[in-house]
N, C-alpha and C. Protein backbone atom coordinates (compact mmCIF):
# COMPACT_ATOMS: atom_id res chain seq x y z
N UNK A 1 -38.99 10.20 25.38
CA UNK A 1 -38.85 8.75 25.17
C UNK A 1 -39.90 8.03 26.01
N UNK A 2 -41.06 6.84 25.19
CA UNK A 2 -41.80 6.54 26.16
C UNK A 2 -41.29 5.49 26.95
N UNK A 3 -42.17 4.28 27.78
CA UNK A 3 -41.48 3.40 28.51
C UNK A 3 -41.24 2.33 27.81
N UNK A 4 -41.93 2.21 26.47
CA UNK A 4 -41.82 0.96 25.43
C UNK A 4 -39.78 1.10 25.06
N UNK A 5 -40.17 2.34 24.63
CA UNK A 5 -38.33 2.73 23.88
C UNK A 5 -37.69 2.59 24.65
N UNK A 6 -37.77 3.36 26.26
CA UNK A 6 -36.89 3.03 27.26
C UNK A 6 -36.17 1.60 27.55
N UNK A 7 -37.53 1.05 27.81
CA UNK A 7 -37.11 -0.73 27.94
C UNK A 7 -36.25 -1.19 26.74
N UNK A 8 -36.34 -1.14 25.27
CA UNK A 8 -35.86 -1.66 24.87
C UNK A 8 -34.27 -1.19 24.32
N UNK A 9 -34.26 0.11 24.68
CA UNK A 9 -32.58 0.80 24.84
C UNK A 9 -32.26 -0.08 25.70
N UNK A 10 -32.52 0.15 27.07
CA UNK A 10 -31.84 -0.82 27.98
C UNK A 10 -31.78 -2.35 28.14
N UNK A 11 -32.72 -2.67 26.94
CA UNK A 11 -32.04 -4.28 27.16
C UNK A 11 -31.31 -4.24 25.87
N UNK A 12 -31.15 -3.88 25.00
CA UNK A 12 -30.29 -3.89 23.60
C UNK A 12 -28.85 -3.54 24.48
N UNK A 13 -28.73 -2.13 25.00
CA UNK A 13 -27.18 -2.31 25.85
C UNK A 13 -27.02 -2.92 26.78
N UNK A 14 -28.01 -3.63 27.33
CA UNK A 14 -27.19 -5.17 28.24
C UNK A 14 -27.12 -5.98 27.46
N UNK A 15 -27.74 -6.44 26.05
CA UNK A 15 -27.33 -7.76 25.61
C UNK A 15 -26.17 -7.15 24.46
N UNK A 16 -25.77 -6.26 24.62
CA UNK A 16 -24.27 -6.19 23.19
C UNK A 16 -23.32 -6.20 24.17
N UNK A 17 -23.41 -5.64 25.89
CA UNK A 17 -22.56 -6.00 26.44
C UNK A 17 -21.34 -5.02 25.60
N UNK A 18 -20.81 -3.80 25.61
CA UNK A 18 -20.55 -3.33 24.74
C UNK A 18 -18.68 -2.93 25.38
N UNK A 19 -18.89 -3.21 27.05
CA UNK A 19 -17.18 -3.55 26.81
C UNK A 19 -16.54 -5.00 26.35
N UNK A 20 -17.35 -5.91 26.55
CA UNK A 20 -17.11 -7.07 26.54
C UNK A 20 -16.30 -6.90 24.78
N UNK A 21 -17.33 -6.80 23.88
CA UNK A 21 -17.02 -6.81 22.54
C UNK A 21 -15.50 -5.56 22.51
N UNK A 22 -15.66 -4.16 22.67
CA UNK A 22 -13.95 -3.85 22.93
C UNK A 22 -12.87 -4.75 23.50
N UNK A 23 -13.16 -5.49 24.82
CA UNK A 23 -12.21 -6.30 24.99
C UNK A 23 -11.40 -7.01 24.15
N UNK A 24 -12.60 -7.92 23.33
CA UNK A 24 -12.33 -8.90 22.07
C UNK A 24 -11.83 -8.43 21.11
N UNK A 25 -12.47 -6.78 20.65
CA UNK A 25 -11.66 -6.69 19.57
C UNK A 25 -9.83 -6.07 20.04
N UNK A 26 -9.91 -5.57 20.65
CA UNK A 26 -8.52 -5.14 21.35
C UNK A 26 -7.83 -6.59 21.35
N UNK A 27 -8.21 -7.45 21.80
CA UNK A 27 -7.26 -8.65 21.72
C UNK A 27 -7.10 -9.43 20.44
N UNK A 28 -7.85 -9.64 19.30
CA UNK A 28 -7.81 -9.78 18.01
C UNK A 28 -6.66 -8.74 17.65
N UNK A 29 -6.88 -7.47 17.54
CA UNK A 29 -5.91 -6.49 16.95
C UNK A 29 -4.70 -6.28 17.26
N UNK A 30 -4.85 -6.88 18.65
CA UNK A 30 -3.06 -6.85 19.04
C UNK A 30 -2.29 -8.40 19.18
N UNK A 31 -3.56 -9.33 17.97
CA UNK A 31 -2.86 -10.12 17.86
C UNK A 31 -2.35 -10.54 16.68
N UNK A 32 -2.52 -9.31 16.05
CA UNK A 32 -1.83 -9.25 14.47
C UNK A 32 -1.09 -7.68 14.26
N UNK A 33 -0.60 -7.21 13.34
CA UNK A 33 -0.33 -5.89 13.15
C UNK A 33 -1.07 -4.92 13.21
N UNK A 34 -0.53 -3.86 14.20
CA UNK A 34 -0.99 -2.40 14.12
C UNK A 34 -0.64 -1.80 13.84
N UNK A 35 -1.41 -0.59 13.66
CA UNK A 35 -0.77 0.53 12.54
C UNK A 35 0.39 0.78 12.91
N UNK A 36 1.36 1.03 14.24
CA UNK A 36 2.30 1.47 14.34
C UNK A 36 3.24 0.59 13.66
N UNK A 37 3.28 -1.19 14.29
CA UNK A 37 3.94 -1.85 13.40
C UNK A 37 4.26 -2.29 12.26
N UNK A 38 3.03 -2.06 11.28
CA UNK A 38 2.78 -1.88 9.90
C UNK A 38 3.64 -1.16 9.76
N UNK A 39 3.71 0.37 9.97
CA UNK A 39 4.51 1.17 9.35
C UNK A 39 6.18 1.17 9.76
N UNK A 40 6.31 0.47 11.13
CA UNK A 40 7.49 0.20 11.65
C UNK A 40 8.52 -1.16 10.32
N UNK A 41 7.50 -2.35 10.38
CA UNK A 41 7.85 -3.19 9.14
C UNK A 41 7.98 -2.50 7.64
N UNK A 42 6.99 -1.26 6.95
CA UNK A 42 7.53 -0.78 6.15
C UNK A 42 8.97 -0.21 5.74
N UNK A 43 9.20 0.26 6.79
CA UNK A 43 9.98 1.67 7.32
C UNK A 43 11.51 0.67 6.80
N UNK A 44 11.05 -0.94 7.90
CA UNK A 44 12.43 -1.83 7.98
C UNK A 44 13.01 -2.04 6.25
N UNK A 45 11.59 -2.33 5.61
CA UNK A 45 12.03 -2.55 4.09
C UNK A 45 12.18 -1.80 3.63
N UNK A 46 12.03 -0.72 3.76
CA UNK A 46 12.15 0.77 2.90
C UNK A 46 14.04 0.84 2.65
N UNK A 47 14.13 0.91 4.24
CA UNK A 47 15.76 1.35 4.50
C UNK A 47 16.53 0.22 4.03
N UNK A 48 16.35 -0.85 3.83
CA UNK A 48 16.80 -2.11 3.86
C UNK A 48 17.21 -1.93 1.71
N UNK A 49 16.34 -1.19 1.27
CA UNK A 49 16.05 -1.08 -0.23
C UNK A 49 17.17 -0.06 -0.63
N UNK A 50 16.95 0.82 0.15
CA UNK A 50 18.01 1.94 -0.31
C UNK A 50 19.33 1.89 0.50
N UNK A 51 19.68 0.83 1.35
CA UNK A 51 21.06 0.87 1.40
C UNK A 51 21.52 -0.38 0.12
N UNK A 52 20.40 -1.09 -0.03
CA UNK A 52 21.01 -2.30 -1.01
C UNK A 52 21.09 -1.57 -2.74
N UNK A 53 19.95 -0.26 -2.62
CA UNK A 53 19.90 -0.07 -4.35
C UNK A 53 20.57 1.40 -4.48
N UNK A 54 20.72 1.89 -5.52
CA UNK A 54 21.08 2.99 -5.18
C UNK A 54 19.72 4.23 -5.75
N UNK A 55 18.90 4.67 -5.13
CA UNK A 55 17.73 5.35 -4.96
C UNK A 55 17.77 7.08 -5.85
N UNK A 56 16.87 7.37 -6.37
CA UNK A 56 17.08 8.06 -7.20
C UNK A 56 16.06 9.11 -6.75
N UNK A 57 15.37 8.43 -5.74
CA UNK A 57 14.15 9.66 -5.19
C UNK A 57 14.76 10.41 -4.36
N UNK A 58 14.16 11.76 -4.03
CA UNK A 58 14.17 12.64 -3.04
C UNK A 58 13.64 12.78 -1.72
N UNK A 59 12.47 11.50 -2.01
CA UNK A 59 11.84 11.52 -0.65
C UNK A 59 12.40 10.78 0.32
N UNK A 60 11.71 11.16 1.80
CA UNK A 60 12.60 10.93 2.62
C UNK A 60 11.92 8.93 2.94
N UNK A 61 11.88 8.52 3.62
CA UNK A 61 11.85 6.92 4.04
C UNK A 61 9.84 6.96 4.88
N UNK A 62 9.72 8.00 5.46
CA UNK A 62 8.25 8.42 5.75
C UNK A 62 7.61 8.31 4.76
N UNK A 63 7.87 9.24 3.47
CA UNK A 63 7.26 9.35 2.54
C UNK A 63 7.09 8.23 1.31
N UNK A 64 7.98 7.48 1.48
CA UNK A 64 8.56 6.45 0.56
C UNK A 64 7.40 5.31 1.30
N UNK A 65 7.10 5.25 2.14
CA UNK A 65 6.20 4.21 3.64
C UNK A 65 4.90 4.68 2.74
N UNK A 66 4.68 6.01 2.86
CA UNK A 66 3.07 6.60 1.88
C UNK A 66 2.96 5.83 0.59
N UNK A 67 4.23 6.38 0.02
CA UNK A 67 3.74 5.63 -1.47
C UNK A 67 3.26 4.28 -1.35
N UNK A 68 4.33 3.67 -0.66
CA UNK A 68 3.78 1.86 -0.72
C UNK A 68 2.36 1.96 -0.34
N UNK A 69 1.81 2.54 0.93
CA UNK A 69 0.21 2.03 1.54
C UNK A 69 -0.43 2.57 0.12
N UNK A 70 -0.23 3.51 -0.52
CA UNK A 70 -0.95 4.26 -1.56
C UNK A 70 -1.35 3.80 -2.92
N UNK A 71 0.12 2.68 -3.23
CA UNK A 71 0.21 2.48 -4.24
C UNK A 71 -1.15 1.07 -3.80
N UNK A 72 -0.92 0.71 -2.91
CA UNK A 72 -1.74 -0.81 -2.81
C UNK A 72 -3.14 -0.38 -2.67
N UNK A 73 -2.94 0.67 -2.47
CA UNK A 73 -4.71 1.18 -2.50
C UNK A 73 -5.59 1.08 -3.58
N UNK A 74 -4.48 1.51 -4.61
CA UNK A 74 -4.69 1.61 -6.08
C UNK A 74 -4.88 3.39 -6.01
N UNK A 75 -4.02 3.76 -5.68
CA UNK A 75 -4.16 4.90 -6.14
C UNK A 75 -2.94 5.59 -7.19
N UNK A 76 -2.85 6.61 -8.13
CA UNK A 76 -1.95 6.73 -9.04
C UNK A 76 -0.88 7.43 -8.64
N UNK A 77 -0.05 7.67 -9.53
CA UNK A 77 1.03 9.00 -9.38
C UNK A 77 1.07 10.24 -8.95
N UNK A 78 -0.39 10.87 -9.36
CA UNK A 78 -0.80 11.74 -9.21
C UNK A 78 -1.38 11.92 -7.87
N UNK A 79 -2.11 11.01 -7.70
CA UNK A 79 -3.12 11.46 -6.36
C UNK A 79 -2.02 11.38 -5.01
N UNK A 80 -0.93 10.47 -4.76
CA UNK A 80 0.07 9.96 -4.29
C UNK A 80 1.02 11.25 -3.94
N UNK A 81 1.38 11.98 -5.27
CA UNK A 81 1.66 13.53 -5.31
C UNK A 81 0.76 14.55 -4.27
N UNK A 82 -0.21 14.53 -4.51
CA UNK A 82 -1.50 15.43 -3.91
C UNK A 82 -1.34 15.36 -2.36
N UNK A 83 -0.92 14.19 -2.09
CA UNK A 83 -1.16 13.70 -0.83
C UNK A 83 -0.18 13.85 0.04
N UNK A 84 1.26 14.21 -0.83
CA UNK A 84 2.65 14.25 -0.27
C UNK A 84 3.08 15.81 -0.53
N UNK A 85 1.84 15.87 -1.32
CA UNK A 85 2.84 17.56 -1.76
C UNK A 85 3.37 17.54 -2.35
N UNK A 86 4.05 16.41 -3.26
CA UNK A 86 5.45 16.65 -4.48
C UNK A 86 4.86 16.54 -5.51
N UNK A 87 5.48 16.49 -6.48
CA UNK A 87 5.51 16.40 -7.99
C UNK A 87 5.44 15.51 -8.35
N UNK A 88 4.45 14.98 -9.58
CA UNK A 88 4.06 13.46 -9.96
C UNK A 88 5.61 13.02 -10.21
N UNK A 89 6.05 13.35 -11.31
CA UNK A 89 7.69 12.96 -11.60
C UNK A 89 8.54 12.36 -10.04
N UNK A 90 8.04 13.22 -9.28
CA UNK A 90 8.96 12.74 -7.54
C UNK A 90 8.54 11.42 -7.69
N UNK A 91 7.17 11.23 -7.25
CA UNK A 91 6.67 9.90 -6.88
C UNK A 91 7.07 8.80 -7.74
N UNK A 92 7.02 8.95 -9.30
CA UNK A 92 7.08 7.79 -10.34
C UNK A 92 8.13 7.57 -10.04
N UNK A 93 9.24 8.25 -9.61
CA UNK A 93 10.51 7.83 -9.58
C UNK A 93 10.34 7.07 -7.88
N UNK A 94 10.36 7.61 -7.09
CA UNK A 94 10.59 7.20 -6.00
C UNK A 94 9.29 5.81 -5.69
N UNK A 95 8.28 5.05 -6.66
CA UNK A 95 7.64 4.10 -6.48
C UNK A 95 8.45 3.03 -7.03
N UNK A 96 9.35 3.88 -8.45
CA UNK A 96 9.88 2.40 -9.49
C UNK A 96 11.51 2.23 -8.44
N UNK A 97 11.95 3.10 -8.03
CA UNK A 97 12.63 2.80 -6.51
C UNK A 97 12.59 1.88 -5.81
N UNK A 98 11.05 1.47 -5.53
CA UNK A 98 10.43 0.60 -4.83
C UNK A 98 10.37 -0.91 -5.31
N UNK A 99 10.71 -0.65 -6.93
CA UNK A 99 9.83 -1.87 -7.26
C UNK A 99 8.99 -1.67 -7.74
N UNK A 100 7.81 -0.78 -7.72
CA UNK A 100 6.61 -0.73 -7.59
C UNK A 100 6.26 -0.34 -9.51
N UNK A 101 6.17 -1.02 -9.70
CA UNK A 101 5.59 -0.88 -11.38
C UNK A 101 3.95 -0.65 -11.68
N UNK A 102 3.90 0.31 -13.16
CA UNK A 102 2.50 0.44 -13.30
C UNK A 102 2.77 -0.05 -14.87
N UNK A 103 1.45 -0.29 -15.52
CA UNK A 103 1.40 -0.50 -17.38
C UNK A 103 2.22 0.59 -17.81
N UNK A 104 2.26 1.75 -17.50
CA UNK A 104 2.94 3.55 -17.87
C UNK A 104 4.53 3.05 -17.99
N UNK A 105 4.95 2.09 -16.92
CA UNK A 105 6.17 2.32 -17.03
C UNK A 105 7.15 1.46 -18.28
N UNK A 106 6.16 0.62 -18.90
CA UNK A 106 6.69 -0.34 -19.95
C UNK A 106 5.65 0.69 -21.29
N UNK A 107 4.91 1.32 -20.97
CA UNK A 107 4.18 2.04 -22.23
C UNK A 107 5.46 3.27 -22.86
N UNK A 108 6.09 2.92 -23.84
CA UNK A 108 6.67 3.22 -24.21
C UNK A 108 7.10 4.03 -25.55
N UNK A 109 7.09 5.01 -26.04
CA UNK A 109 6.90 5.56 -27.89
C UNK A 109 7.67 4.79 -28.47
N UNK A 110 9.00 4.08 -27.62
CA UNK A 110 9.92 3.01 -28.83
C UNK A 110 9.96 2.28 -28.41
N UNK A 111 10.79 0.97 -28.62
CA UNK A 111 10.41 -0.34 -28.18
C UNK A 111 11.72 -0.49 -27.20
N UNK A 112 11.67 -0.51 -26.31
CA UNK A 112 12.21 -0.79 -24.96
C UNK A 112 13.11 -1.63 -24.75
N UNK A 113 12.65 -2.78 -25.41
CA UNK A 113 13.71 -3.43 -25.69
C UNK A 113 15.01 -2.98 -26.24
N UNK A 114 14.98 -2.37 -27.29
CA UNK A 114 15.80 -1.50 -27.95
C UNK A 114 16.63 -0.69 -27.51
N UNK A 115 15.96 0.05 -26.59
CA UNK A 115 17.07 0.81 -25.13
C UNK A 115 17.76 -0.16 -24.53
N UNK A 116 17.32 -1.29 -24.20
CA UNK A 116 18.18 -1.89 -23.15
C UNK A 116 19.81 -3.08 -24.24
N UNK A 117 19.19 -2.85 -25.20
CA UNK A 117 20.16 -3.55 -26.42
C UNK A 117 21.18 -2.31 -26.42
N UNK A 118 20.82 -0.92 -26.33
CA UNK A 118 21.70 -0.13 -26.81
C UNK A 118 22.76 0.36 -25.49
N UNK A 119 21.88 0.20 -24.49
CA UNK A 119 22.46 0.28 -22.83
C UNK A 119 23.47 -0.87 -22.42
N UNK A 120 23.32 -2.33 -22.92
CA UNK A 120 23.92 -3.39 -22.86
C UNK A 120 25.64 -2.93 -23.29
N UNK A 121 25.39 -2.73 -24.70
CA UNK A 121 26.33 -2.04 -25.69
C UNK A 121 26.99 -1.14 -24.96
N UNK A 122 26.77 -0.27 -24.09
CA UNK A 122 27.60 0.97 -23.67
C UNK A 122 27.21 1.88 -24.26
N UNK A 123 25.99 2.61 -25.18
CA UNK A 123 25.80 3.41 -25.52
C UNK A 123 25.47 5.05 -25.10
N UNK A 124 26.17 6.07 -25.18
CA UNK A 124 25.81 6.72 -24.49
C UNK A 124 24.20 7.27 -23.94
N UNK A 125 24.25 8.07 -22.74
CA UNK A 125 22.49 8.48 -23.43
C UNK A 125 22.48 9.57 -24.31
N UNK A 126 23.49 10.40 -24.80
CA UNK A 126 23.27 11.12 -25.73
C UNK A 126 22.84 10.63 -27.46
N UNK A 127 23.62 9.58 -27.22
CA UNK A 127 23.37 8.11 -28.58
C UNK A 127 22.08 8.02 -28.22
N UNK A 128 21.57 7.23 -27.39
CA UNK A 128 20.80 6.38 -27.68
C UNK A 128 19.34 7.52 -27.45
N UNK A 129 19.37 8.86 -26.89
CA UNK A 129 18.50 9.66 -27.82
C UNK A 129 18.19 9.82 -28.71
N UNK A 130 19.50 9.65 -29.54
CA UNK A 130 19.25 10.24 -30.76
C UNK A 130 19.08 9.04 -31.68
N UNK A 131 19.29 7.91 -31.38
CA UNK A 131 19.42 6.76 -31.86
C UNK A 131 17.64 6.47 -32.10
N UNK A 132 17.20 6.67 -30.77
CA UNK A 132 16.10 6.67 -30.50
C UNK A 132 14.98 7.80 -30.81
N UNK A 133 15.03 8.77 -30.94
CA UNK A 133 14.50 9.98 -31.62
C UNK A 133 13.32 10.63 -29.98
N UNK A 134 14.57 10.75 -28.67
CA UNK A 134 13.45 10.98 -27.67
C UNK A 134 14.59 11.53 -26.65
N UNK A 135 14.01 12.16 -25.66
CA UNK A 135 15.19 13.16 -25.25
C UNK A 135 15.92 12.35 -23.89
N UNK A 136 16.73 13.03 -23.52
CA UNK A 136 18.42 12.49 -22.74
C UNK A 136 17.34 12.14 -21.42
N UNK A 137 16.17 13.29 -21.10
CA UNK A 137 15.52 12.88 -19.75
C UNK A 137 14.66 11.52 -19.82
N UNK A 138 13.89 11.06 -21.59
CA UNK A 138 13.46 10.18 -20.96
C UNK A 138 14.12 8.90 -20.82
N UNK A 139 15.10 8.97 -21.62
CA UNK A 139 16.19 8.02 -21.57
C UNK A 139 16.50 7.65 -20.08
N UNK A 140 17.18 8.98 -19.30
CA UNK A 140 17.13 7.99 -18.03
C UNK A 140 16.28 7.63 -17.27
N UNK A 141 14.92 8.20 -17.70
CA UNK A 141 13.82 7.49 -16.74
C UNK A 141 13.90 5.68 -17.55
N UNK A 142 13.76 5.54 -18.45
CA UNK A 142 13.36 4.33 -18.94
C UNK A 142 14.13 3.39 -18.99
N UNK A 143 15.52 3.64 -18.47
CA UNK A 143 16.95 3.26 -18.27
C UNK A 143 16.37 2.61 -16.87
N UNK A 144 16.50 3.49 -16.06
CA UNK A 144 15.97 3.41 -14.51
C UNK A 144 14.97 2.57 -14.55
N UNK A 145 14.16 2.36 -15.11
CA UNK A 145 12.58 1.73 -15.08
C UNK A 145 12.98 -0.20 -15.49
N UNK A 146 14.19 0.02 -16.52
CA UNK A 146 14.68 -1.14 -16.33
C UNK A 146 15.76 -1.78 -15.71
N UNK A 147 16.53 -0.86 -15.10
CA UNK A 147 17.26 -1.26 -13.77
C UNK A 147 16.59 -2.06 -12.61
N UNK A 148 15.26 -0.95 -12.12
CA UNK A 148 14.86 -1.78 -10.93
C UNK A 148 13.54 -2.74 -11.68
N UNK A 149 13.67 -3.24 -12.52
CA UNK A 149 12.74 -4.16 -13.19
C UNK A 149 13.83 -5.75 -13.33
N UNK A 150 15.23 -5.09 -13.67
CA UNK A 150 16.15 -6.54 -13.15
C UNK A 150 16.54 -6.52 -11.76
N UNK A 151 16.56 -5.43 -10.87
CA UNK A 151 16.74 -5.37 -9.76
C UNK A 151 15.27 -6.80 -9.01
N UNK A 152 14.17 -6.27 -9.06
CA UNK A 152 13.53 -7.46 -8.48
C UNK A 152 13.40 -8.34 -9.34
N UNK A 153 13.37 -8.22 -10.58
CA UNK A 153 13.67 -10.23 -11.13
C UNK A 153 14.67 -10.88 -10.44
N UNK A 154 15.82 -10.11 -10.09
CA UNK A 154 17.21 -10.67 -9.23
C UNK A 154 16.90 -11.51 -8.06
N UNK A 155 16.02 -10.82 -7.35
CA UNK A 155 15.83 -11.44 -5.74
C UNK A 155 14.11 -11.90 -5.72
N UNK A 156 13.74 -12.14 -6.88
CA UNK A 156 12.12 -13.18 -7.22
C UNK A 156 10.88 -12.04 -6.47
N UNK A 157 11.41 -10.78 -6.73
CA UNK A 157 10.38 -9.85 -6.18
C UNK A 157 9.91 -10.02 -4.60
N UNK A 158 11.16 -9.66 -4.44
CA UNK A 158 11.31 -9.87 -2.57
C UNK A 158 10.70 -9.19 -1.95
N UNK A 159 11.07 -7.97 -2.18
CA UNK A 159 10.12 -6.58 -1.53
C UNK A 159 9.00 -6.27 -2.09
N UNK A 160 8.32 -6.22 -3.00
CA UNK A 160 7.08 -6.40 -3.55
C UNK A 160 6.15 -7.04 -2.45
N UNK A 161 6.48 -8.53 -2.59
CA UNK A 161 6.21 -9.30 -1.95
C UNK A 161 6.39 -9.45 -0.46
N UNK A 162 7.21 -8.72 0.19
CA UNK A 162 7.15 -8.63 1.63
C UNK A 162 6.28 -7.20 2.25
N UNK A 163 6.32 -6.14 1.15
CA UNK A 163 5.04 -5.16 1.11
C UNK A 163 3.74 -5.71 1.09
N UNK A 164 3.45 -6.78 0.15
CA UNK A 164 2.06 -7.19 0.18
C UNK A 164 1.97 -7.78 1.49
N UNK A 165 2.96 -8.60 1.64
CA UNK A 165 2.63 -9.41 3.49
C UNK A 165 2.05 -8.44 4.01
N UNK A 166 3.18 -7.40 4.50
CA UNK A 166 2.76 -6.34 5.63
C UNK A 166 1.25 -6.23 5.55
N UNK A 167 0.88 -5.49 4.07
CA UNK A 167 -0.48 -4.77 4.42
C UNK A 167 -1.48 -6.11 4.07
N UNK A 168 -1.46 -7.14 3.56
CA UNK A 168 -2.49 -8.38 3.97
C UNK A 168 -2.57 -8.40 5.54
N UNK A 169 -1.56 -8.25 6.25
CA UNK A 169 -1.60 -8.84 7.47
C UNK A 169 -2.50 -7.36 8.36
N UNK A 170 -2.60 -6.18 8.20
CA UNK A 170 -3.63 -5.40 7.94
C UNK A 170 -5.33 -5.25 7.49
N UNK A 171 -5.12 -5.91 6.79
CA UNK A 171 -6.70 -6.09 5.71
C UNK A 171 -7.11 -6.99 6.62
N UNK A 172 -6.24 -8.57 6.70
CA UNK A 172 -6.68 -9.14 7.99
C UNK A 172 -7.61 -8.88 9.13
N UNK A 173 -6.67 -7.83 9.93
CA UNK A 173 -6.92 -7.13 11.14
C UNK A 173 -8.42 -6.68 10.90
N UNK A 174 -7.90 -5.80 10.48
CA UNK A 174 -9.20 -4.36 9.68
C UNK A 174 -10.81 -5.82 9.94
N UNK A 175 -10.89 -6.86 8.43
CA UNK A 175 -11.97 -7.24 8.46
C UNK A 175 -12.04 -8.27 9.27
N UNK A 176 -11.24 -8.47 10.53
CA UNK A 176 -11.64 -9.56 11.70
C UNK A 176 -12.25 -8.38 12.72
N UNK A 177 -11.80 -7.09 12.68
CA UNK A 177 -12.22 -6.21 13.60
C UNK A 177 -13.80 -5.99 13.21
N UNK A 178 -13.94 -6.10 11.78
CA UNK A 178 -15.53 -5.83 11.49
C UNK A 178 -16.20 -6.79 11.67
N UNK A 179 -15.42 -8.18 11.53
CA UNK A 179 -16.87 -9.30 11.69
C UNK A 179 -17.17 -9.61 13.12
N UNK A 180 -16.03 -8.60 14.58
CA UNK A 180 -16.03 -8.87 15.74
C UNK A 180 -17.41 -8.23 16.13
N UNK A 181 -17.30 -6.57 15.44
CA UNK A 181 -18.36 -5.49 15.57
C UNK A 181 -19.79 -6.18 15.01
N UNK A 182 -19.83 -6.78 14.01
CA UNK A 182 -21.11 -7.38 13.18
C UNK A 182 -21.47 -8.15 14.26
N UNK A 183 -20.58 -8.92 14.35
CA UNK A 183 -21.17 -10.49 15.21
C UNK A 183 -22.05 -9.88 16.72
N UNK A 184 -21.14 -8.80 17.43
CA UNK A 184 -21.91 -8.50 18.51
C UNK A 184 -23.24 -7.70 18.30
N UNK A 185 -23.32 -7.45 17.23
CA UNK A 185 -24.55 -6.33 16.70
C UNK A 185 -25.82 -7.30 16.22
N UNK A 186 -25.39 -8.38 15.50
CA UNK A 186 -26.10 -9.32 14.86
C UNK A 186 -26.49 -10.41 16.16
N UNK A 187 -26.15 -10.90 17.06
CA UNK A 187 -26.21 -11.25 18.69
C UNK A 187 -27.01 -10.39 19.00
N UNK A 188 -26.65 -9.13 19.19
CA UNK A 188 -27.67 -7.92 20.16
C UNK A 188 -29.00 -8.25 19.22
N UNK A 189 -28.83 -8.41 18.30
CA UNK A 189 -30.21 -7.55 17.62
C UNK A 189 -31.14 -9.13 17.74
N UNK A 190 -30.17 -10.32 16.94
CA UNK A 190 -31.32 -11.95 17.21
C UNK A 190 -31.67 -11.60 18.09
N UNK A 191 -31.60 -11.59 19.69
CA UNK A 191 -32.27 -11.49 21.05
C UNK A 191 -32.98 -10.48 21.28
N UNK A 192 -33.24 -8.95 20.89
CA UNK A 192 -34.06 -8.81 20.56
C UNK A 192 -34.96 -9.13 19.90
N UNK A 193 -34.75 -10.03 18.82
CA UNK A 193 -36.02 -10.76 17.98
C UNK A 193 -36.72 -11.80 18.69
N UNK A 194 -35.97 -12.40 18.99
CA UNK A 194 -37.03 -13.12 20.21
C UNK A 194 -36.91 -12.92 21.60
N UNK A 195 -36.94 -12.22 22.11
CA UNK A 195 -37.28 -11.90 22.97
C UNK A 195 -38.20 -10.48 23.53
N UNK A 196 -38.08 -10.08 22.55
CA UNK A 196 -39.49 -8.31 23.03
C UNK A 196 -40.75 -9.06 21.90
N UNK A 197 -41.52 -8.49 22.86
CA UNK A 197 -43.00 -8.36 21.88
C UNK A 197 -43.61 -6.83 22.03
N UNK A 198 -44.34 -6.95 21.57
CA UNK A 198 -45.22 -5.40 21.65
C UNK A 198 -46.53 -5.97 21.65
């Protein structure tokens, strides 16, 4: 390294000042949600869901915490599976659990409506298979799919909506932590611009 490079390493790390900027961002981040509490606030709505609904998944309240960050990611059934180890079928069930709806779950071979006319009625699901020309399993998925579809019309999509809080209040964090990092980088670097010559 000659003495040109030398000099200007050492004034680039005196002017980013580089605990100063940790300080700042440490105090930004713990002045909104962290990961622990993120997942602590999930965890609260998770349990809060399945003592109020009656839950049809297998997974445990950890895993149920995955799907939500997962699902908001935009990621699918499948990859969600991959990630947990279970079976796509686990997850679809244990997201519409949640609330958590995709286009798949209203894409339907009969008209849906139609199930829930024949479900109204008291129909069995052995009827309304056959009524319907589709088997007893998907009946109760699509049964289920419109349970917790009046389940949050009931309460104006409470938990939906208190999931999105949580992880906005995240995304938050996340891009105030980057414009803390930019800003001290974009600082370091102007003063180098005026101030070195060659």
């Amino acid at each position: 390294m000659d003495k040109k490079t030398e000099e200007l390493r050492d004034m680039f790390l005196n002017m980013t000042d580089e605990a100063t900027v940790t300080e700042r961002q440490e105090e930004t981040h713990g002045s909104l949600s962290t990961e622990e509490k993120i997942q602590e606030q999930l965890l609260a709505v998770v349990t809060e869901m399945r003592e109020r609904y009656e839950f049809n998944t297998t997974l445990d309240d950890e895993q149920l915490a995955t799907v939500v960050r997962r699902f908001y990611a935009g990621d699918d059934d499948e990859e969600i599976a991959a990630e947990l180890g279970e079976r796509e079928e686990s997850v679809a069930r244990a997201r519409i659990d949640l609330h958590l709806f995709t286009l798949s779950d209203t894409e339907t071979p009969f008209e849906i409506e139609r199930l829930r006319m024949l479900v109204d009625d008291d129909v069995s699901t052995a009827d309304c298979a056959g009524e319907l020309d589709i088997s007893e399993a998907t009946v109760r998925h699509y049964q289920r799919v419109l349970e917790a579809k009046d389940e949050a019309r009931a309460v104006n999509q409470q938990y939906t909506n208190e999931f999105e809080n949580i992880l906005q209040d995240r995304e938050i964090s996340d891009r105030m932590t980057g414009d803390i990092q930019q800003d001290g980088l974009d600082d370091a670097t102007d003063g180098m611009e005026t101030n070195v010559s060659f």
